[in-house]
C-alpha atoms as a PDB file:
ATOM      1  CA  UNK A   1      40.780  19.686 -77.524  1.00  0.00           C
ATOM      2  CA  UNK A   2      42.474  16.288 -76.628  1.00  0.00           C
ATOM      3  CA  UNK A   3      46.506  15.286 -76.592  1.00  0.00           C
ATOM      4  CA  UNK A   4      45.624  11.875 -77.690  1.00  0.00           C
ATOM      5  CA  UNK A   5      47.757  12.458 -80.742  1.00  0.00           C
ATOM      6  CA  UNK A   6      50.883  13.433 -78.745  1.00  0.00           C
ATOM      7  CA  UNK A   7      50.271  10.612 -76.096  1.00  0.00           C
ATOM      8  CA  UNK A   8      50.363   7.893 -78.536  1.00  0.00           C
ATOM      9  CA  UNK A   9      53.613   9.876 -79.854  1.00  0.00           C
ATOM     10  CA  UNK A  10      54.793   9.818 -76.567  1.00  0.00           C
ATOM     11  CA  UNK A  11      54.622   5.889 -76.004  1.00  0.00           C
ATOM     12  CA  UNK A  12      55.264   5.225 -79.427  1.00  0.00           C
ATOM     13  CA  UNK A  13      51.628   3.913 -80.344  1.00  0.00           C
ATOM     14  CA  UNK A  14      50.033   4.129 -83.762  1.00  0.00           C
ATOM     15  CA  UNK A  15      46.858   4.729 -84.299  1.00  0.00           C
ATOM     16  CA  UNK A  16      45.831   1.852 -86.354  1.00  0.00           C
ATOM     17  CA  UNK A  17      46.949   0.138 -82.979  1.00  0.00           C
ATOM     18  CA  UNK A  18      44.826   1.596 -80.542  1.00  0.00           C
ATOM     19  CA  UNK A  19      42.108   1.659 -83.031  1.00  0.00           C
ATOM     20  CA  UNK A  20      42.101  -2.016 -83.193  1.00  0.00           C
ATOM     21  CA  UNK A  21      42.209  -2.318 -79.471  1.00  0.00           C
ATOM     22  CA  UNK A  22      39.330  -0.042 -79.021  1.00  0.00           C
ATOM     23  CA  UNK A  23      37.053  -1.082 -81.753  1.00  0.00           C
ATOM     24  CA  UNK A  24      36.701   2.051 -83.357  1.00  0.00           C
ATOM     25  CA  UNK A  25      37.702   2.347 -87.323  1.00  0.00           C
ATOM     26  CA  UNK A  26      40.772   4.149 -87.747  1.00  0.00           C
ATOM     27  CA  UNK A  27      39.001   7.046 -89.342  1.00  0.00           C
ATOM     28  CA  UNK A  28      37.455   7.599 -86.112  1.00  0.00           C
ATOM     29  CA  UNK A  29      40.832   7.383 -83.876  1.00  0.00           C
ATOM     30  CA  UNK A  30      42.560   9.537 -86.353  1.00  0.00           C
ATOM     31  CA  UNK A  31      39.544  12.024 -86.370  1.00  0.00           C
ATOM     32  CA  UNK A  32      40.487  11.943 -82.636  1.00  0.00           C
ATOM     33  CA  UNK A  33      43.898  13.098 -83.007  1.00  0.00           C
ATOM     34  CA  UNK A  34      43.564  15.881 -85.226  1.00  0.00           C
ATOM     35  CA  UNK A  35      41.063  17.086 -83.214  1.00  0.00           C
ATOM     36  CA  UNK A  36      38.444  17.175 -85.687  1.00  0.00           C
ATOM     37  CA  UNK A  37      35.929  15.186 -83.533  1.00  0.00           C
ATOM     38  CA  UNK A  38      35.869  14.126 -79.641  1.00  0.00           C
ATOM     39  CA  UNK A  39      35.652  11.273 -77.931  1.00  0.00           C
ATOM     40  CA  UNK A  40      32.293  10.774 -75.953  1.00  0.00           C
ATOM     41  CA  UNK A  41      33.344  10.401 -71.964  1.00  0.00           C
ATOM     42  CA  UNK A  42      33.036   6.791 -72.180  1.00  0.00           C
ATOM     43  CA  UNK A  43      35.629   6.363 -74.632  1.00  0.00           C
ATOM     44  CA  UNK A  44      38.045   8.588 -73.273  1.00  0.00           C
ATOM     45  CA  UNK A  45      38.346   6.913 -70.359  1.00  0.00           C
ATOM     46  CA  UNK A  46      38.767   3.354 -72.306  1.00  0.00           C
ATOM     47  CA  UNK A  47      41.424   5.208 -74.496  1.00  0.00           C
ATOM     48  CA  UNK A  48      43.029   6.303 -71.086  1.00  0.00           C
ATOM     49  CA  UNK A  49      42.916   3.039 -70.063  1.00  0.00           C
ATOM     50  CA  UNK A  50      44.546   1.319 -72.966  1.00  0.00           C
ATOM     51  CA  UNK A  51      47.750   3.739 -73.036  1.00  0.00           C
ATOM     52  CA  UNK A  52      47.797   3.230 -69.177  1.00  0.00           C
ATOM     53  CA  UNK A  53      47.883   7.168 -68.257  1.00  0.00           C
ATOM     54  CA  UNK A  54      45.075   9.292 -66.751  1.00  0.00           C
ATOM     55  CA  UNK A  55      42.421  10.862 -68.429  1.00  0.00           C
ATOM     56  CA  UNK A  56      43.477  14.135 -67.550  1.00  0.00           C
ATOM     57  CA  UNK A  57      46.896  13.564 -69.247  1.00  0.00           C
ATOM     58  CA  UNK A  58      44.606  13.057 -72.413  1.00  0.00           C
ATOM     59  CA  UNK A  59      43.289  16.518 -71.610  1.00  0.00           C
ATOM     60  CA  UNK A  60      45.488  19.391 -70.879  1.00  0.00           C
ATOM     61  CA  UNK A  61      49.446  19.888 -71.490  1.00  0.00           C
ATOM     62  CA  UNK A  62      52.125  18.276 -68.960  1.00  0.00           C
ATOM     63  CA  UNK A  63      53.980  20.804 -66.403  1.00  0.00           C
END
């Protein structure tokens, strides 16, 4: 399970947005946030990149 959904939420991000800057479809990004498929290692840490947070706030729930 990812927060990716609730990250770009967060910072106000779409998903067509950070598809585009990735170079994934936005099939696959959205597939991402509805947890129906995970990103490979690689391209969670580009995705943590782009938004500019940590890959573990990608991961589990803030405290």
């Amino acid at each position: 399970m990812n927060r990716i959904k609730e990250v770009l939420k967060d910072k106000g991000i779409s998903q067509a947005w950070l598809a585009k800057q990735t170079g994934k479809s936005y099939n696959t990004i959205n597939e991402y946030a509805r947890n129906v498929r995970q990103p490979s290692l690689e391209d969670l840490y580009t995705i943590a990149e782009i938004l500019n947070v940590k890959v573990k706030d990608l991961l589990t729930e803030r405290r």
